[in-house]
N, C-alpha and C. Protein backbone atom coordinates (compact mmCIF):
# COMPACT_ATOMS: atom_id res chain seq x y z
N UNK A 1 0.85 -1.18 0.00
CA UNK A 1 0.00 0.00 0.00
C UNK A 1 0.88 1.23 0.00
N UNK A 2 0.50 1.86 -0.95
CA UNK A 2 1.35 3.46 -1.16
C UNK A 2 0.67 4.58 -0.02
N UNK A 3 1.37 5.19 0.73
CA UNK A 3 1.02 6.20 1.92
C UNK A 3 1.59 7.97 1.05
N UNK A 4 1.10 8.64 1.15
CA UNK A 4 1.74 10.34 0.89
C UNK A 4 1.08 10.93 1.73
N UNK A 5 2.74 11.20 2.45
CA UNK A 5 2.75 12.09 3.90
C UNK A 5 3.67 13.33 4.09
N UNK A 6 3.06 14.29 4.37
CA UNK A 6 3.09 15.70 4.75
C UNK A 6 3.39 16.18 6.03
N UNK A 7 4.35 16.38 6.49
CA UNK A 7 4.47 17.08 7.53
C UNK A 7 4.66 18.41 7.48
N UNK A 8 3.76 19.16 8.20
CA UNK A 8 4.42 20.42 7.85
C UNK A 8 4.95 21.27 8.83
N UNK A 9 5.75 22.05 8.57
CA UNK A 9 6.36 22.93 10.23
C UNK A 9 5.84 23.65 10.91
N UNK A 10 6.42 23.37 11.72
CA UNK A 10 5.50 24.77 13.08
C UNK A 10 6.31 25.82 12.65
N UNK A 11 5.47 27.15 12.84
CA UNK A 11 6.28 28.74 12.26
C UNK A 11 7.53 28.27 13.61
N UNK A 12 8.75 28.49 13.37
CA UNK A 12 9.92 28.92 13.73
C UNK A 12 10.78 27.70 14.73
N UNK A 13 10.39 26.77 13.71
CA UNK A 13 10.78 25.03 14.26
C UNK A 13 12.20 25.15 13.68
N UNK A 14 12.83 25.82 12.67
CA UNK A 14 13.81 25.30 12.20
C UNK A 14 14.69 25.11 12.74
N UNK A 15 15.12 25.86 14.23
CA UNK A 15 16.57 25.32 15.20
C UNK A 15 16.46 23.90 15.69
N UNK A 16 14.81 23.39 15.79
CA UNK A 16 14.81 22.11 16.38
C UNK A 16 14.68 21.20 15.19
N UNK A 17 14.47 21.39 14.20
CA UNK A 17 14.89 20.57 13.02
C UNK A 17 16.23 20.00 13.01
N UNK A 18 16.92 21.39 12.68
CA UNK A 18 18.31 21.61 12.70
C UNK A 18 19.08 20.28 13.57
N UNK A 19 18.47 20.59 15.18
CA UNK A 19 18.97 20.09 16.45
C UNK A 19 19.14 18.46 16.19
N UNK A 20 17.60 17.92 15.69
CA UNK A 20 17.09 16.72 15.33
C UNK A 20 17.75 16.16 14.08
N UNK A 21 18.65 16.86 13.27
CA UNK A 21 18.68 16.11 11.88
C UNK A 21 19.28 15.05 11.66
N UNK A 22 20.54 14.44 12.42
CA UNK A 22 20.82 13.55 12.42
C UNK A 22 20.12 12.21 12.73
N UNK A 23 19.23 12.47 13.62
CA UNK A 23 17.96 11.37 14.41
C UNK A 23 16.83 11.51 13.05
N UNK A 24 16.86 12.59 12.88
CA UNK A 24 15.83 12.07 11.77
C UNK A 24 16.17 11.31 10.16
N UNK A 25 17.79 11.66 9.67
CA UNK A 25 18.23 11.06 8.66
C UNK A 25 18.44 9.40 9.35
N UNK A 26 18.87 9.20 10.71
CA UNK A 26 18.98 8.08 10.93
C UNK A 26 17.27 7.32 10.99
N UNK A 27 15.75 8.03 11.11
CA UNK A 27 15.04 7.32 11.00
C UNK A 27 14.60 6.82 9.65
N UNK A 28 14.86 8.46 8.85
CA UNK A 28 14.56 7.65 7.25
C UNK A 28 15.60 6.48 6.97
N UNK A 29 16.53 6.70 7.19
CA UNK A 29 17.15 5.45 6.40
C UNK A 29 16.63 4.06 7.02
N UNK A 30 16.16 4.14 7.70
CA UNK A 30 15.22 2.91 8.12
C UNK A 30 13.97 2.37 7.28
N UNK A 31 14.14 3.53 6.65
CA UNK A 31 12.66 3.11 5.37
C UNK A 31 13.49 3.48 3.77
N UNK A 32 14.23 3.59 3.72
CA UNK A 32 14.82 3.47 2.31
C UNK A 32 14.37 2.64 1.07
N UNK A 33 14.17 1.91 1.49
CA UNK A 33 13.80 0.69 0.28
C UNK A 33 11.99 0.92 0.18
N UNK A 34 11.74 1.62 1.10
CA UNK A 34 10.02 1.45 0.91
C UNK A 34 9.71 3.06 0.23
N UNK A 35 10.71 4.24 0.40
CA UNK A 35 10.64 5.50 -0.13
C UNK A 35 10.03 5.45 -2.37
N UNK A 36 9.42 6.05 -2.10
CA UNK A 36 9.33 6.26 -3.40
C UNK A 36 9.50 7.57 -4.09
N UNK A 37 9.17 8.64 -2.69
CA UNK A 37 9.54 9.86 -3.25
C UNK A 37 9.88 10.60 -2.01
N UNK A 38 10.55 11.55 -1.44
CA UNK A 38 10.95 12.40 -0.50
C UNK A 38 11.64 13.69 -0.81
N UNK A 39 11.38 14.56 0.14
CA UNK A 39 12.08 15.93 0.49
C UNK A 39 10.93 17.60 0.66
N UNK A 40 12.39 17.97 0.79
CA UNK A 40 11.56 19.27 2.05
C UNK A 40 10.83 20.07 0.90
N UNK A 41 9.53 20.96 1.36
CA UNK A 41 8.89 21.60 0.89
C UNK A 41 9.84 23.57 1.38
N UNK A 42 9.25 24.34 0.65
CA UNK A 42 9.60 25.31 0.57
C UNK A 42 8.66 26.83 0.34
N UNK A 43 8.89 27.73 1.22
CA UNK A 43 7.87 28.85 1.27
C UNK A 43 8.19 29.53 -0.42
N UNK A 44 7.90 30.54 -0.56
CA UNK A 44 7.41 31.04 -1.78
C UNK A 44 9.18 32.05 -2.25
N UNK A 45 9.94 32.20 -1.10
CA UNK A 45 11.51 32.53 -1.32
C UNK A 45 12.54 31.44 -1.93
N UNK A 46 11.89 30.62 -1.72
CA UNK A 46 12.68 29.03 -2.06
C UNK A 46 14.10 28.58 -0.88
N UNK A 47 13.54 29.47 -0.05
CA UNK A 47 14.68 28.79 1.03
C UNK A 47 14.14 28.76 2.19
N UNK A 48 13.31 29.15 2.91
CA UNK A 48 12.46 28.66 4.02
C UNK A 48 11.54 27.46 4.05
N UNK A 49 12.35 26.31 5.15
CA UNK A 49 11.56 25.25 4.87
C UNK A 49 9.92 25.28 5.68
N UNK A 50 9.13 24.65 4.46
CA UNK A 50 7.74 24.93 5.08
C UNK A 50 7.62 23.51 5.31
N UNK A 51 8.07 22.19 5.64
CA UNK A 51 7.54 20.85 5.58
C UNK A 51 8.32 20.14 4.91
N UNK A 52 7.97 19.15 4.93
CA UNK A 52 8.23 17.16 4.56
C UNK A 52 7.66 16.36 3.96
N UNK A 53 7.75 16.19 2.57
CA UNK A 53 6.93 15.14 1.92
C UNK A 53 8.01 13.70 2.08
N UNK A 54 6.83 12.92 1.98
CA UNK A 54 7.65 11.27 1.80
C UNK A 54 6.20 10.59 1.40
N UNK A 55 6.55 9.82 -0.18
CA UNK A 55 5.58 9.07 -0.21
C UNK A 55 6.25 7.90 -0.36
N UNK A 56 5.48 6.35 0.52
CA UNK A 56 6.31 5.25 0.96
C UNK A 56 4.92 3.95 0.34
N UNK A 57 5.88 2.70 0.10
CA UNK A 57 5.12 1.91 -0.20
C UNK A 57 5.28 0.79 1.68
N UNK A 58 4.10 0.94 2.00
CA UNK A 58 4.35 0.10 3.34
C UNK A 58 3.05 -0.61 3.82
N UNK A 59 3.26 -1.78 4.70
CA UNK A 59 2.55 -2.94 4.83
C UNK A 59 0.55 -2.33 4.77
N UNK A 60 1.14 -1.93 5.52
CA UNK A 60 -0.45 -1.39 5.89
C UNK A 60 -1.17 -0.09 6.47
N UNK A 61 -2.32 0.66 6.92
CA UNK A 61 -2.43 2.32 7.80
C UNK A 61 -1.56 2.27 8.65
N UNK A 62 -1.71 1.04 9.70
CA UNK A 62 -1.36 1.00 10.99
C UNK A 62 0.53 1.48 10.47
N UNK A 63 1.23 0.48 9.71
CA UNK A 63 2.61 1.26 9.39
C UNK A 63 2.59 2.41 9.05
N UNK A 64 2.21 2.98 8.61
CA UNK A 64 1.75 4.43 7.78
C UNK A 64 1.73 5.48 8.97
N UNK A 65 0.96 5.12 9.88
CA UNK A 65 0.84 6.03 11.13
C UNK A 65 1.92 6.08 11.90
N UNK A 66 2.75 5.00 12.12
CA UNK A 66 3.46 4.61 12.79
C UNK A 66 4.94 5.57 12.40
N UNK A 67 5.00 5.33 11.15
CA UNK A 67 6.02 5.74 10.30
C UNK A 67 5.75 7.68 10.45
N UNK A 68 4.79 8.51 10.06
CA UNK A 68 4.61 9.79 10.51
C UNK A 68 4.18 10.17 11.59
N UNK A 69 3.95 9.27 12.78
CA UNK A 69 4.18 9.69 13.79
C UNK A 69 4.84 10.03 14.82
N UNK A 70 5.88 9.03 14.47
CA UNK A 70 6.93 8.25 15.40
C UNK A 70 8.34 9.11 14.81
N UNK A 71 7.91 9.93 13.71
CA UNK A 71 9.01 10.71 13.29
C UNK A 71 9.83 11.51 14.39
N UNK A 72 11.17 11.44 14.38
CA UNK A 72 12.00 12.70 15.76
C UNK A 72 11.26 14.20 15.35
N UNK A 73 11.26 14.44 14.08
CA UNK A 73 10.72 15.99 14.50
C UNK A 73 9.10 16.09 14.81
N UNK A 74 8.24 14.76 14.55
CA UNK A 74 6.95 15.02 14.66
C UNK A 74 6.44 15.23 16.54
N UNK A 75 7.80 14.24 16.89
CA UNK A 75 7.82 13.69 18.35
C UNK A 75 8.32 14.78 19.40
N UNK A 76 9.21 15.60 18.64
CA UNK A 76 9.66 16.70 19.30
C UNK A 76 8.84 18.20 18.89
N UNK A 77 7.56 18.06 18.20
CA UNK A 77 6.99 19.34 18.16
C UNK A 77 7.45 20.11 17.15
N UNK A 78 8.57 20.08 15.98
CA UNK A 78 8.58 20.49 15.14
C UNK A 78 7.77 20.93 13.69
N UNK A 79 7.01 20.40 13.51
CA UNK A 79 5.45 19.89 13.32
C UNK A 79 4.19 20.63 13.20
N UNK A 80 3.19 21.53 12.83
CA UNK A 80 2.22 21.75 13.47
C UNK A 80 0.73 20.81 12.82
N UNK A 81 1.44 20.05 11.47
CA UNK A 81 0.41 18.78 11.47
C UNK A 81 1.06 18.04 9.96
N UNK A 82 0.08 16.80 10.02
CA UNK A 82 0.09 15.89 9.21
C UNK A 82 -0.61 15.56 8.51
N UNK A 83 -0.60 15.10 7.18
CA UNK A 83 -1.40 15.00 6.13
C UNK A 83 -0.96 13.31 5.62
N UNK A 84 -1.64 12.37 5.80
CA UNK A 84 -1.37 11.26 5.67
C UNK A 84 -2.35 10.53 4.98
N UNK A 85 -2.10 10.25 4.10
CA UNK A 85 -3.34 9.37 3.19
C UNK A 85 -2.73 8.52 2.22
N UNK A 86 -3.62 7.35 2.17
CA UNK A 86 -3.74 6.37 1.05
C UNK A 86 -2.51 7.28 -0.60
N UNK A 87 -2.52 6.87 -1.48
CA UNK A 87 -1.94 7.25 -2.45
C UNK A 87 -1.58 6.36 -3.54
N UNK A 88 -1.75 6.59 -4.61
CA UNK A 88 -1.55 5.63 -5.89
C UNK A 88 -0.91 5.34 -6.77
N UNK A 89 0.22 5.28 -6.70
CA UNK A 89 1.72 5.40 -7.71
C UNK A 89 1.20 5.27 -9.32
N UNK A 90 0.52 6.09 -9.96
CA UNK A 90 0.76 6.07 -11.13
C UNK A 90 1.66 6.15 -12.22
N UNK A 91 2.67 6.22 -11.82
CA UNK A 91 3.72 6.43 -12.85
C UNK A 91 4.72 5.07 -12.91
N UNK A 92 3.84 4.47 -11.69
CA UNK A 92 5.23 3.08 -11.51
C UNK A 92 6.41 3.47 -11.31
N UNK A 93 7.18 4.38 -10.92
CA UNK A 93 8.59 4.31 -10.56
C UNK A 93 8.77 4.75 -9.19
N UNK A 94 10.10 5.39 -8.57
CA UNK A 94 10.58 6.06 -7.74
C UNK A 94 10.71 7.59 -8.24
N UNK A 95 11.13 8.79 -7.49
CA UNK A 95 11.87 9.97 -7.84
C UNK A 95 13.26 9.68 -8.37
N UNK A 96 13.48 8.72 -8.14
CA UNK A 96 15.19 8.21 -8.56
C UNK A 96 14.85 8.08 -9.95
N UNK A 97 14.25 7.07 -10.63
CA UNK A 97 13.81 6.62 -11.81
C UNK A 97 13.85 8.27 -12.82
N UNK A 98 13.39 9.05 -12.37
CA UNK A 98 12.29 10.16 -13.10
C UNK A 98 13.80 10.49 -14.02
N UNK A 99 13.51 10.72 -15.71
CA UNK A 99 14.37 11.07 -16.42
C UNK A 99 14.95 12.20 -16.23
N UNK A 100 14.62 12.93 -15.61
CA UNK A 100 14.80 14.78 -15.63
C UNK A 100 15.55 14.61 -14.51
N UNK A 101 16.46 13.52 -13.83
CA UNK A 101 17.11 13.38 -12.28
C UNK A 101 16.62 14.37 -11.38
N UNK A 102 17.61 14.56 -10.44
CA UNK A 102 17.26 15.42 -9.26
C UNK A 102 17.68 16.93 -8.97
N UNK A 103 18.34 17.25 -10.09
CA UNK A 103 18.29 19.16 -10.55
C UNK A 103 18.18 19.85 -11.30
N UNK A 104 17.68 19.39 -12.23
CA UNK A 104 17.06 19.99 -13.28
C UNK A 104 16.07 20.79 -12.99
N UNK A 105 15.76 22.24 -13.11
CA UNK A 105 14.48 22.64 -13.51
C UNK A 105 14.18 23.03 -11.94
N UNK A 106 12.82 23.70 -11.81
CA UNK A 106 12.64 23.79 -10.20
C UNK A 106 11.25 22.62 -10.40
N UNK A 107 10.99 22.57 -8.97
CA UNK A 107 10.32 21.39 -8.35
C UNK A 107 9.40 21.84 -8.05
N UNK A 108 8.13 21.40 -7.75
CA UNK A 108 7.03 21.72 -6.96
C UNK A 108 6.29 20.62 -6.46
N UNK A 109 5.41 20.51 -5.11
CA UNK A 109 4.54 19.54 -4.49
C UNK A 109 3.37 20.65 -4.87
N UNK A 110 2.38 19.65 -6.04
CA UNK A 110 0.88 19.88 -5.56
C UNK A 110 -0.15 19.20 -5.00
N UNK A 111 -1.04 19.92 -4.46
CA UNK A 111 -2.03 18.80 -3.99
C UNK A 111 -3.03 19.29 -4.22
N UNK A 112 -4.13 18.35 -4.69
CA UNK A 112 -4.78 19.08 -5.08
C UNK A 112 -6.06 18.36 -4.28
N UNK A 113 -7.13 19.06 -3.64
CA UNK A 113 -7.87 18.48 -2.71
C UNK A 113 -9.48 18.76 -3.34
N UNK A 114 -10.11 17.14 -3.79
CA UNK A 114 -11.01 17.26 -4.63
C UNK A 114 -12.54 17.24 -4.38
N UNK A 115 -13.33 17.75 -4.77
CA UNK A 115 -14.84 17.90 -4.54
C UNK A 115 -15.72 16.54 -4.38
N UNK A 116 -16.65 15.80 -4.13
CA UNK A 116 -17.12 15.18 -3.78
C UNK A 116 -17.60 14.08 -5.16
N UNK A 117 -17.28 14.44 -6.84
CA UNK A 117 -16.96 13.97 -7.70
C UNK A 117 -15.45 13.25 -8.29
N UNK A 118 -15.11 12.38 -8.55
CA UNK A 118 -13.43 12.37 -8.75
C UNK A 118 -13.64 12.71 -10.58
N UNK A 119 -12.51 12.93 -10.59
CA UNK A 119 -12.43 13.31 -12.26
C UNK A 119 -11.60 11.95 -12.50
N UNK A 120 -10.89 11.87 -13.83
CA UNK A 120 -10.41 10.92 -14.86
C UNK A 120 -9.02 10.67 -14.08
N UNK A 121 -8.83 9.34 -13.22
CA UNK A 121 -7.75 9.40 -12.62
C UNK A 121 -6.30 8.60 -13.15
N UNK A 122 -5.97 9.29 -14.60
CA UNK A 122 -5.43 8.58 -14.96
C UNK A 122 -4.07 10.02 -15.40
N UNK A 123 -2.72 9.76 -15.98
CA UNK A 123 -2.10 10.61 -15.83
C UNK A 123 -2.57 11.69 -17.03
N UNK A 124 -1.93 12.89 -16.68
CA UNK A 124 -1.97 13.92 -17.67
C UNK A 124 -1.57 13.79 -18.95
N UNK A 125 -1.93 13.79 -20.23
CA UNK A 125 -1.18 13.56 -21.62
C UNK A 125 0.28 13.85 -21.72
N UNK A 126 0.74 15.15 -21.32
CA UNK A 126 1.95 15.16 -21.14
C UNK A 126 2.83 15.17 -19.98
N UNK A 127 3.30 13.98 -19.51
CA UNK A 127 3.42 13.79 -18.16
C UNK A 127 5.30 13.68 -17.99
N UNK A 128 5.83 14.51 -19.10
CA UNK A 128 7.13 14.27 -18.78
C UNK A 128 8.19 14.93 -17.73
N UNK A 129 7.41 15.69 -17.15
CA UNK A 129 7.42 16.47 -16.25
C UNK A 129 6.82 16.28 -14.75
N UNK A 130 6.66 14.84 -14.76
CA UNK A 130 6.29 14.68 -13.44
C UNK A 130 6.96 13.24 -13.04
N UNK A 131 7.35 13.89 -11.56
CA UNK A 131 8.72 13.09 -10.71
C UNK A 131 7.67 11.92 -10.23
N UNK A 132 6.34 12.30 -9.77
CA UNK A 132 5.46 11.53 -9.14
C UNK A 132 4.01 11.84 -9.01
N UNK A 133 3.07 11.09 -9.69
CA UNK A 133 1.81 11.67 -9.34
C UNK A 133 0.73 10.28 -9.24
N UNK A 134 -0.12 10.92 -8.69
CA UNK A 134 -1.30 9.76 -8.13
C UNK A 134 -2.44 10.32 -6.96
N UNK A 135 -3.13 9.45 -7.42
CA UNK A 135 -4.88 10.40 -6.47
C UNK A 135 -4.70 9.85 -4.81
N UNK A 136 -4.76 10.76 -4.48
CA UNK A 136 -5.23 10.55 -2.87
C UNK A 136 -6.31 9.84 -2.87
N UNK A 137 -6.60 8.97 -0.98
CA UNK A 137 -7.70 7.95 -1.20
C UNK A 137 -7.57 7.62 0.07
N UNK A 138 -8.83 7.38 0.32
CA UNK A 138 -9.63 7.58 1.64
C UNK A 138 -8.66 6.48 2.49
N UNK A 139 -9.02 6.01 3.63
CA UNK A 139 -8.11 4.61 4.35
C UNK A 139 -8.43 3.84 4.38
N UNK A 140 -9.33 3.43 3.35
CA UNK A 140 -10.17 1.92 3.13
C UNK A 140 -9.30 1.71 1.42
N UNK A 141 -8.96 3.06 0.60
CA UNK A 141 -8.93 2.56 -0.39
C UNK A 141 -9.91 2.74 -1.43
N UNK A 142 -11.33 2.72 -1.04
CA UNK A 142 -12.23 3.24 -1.83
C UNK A 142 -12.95 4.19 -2.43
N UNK A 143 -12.47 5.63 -1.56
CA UNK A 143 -12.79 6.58 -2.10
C UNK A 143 -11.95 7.63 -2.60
N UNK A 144 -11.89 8.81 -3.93
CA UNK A 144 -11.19 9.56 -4.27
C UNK A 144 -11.25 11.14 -3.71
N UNK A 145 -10.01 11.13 -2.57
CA UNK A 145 -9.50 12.50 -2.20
C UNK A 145 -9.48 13.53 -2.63
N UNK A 146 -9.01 13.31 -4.05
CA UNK A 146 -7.58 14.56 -4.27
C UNK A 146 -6.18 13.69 -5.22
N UNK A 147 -5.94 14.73 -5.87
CA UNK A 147 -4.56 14.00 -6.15
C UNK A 147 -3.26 15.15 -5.57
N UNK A 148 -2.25 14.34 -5.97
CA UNK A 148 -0.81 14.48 -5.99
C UNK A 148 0.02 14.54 -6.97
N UNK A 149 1.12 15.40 -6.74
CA UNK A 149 2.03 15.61 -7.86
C UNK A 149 3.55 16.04 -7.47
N UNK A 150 4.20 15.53 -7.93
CA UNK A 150 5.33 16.27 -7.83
C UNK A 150 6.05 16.70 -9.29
N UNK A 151 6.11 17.57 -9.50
CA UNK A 151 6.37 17.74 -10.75
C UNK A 151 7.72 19.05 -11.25
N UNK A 152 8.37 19.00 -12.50
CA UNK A 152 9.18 20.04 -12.75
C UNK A 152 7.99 20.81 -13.59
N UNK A 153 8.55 22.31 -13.02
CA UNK A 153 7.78 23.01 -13.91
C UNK A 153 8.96 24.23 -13.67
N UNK A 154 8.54 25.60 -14.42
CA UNK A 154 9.68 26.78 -14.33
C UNK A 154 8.47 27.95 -13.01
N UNK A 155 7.85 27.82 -12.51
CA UNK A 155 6.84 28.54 -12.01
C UNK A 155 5.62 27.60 -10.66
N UNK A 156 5.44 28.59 -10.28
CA UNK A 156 4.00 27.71 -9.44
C UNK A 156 2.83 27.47 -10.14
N UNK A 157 2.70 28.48 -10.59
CA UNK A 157 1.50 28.43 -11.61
C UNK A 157 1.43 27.21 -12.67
N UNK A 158 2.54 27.38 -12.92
CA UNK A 158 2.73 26.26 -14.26
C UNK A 158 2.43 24.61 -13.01
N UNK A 159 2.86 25.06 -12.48
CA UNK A 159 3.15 23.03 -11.70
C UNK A 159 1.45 22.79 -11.16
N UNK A 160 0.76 24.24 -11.29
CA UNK A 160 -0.60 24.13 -10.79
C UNK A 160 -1.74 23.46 -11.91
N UNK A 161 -1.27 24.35 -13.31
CA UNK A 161 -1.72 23.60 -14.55
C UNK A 161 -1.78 22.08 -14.79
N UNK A 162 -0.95 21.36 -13.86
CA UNK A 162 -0.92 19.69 -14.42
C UNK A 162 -1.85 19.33 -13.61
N UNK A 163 -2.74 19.67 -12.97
CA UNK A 163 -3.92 19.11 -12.14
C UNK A 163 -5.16 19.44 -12.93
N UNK A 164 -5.16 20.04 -13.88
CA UNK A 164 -6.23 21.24 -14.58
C UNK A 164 -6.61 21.75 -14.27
N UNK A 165 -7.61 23.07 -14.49
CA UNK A 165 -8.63 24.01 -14.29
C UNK A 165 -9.96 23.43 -13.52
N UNK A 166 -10.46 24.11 -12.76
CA UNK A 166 -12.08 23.47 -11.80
C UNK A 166 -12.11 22.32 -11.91
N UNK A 167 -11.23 21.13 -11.55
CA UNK A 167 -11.43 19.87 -11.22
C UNK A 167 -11.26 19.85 -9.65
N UNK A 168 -10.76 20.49 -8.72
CA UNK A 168 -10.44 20.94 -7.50
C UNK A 168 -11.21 21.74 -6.48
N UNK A 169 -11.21 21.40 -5.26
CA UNK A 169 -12.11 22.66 -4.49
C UNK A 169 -11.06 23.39 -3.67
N UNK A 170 -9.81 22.91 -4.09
CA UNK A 170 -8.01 23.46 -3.73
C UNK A 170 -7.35 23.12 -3.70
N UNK A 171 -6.55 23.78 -4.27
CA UNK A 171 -5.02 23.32 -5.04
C UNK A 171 -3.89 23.94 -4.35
N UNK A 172 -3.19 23.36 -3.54
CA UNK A 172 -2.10 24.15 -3.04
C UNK A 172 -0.73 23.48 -3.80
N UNK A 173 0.58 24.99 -4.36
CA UNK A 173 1.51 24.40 -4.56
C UNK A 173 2.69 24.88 -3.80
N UNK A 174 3.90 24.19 -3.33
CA UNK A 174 4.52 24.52 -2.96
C UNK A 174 5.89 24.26 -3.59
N UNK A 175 6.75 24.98 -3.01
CA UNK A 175 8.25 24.59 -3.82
C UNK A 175 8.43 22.72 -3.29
N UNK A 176 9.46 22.75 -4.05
CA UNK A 176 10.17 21.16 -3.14
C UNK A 176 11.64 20.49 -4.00
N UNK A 177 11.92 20.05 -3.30
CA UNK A 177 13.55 18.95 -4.29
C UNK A 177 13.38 18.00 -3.56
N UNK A 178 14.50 17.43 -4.53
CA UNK A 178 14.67 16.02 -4.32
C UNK A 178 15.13 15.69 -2.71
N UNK A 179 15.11 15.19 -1.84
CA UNK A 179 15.29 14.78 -0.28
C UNK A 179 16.30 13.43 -0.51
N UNK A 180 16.66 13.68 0.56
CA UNK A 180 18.08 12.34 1.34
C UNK A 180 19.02 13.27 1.61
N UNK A 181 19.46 11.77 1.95
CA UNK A 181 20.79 12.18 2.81
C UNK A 181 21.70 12.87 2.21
N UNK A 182 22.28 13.88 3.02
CA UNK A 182 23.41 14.99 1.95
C UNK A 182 24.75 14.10 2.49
């Protein structure tokens, strides 16, 4: 089961990030092999971190919870919440896989959080530009959220376009790169 999880920061966490980073590179690498996509999100300057994406392929919710909860910065209050849901690897790969590697171009996380209809959940026609995308989904599995994206684009706007126009009741995008260990 594919999980995409969001942590995002508390305003003015970054010294205890900072404090934590070693405890926290030592917890991801505990999930390495189950990562499919990771790294920090970014305010609208491109250098203030706003959050943590990681989307993971793992046994079941109960791992899923376990895994964003049990995080060092979630545990130490760095944090002011979590966004954890079901998720659907449409593209079949990793962020590793993605042809465009890991600096090319700027990055963006969208999400796009959907109305009580799902639209056509299949990828965008031109999808060469995306590191990772797939619909959010309830914790049974059966119902459609929202989707996900991680995608290169030169703009926000532009990385907002690969979700389309009024298929959404909100679309948030944020900066992001590639994540691991430096």
């Amino acid at each position: 089961m594919e999980f995409f999880c969001f942590h995002r920061d508390r305003p003015g966490s970054l010294p205890l990030r900072q404090e934590l980073g070693e405890q926290h590179w030592s917890y991801m690498d505990q999930y390495a092999t189950e990562m499919i996509a990771r790294g920090p999100t970014f305010a609208d300057d491109g250098e203030t971190l706003t959050g943590s994406v990681h989307i993971l392929d793992l046994p079941d919710p109960a791992a899923a919870r376990a895994f964003a909860f049990d995080e060092p910065n979630y545990q130490a209050g760095a944090y002011r919440d979590v966004m954890l849901r079901r998720w659907r690897n449409l593209l079949g790969r990793t962020m590793w896989d993605f042809p465009g590697g890991p600096t090319t171009g700027k990055r963006h996380l969208v999400i796009g959080l959907g109305p009580a209809q799902s639209p056509d959940l299949g990828t965008p026609p031109d999808s060469d530009d995306l590191i990772a995308y797939g619909p959010l989904l309830s914790d049974d599995g059966s119902a459609w959220l929202g989707t996900v994206a991680l995608v290169r684009a030169p703009d926000g706007e532009t990385a907002r376009g690969v979700l389309g126009r009024g298929r959404y009741a909100g679309v948030e995008v944020h900066g992001w790169e590639f994540g691991g260990r430096r």
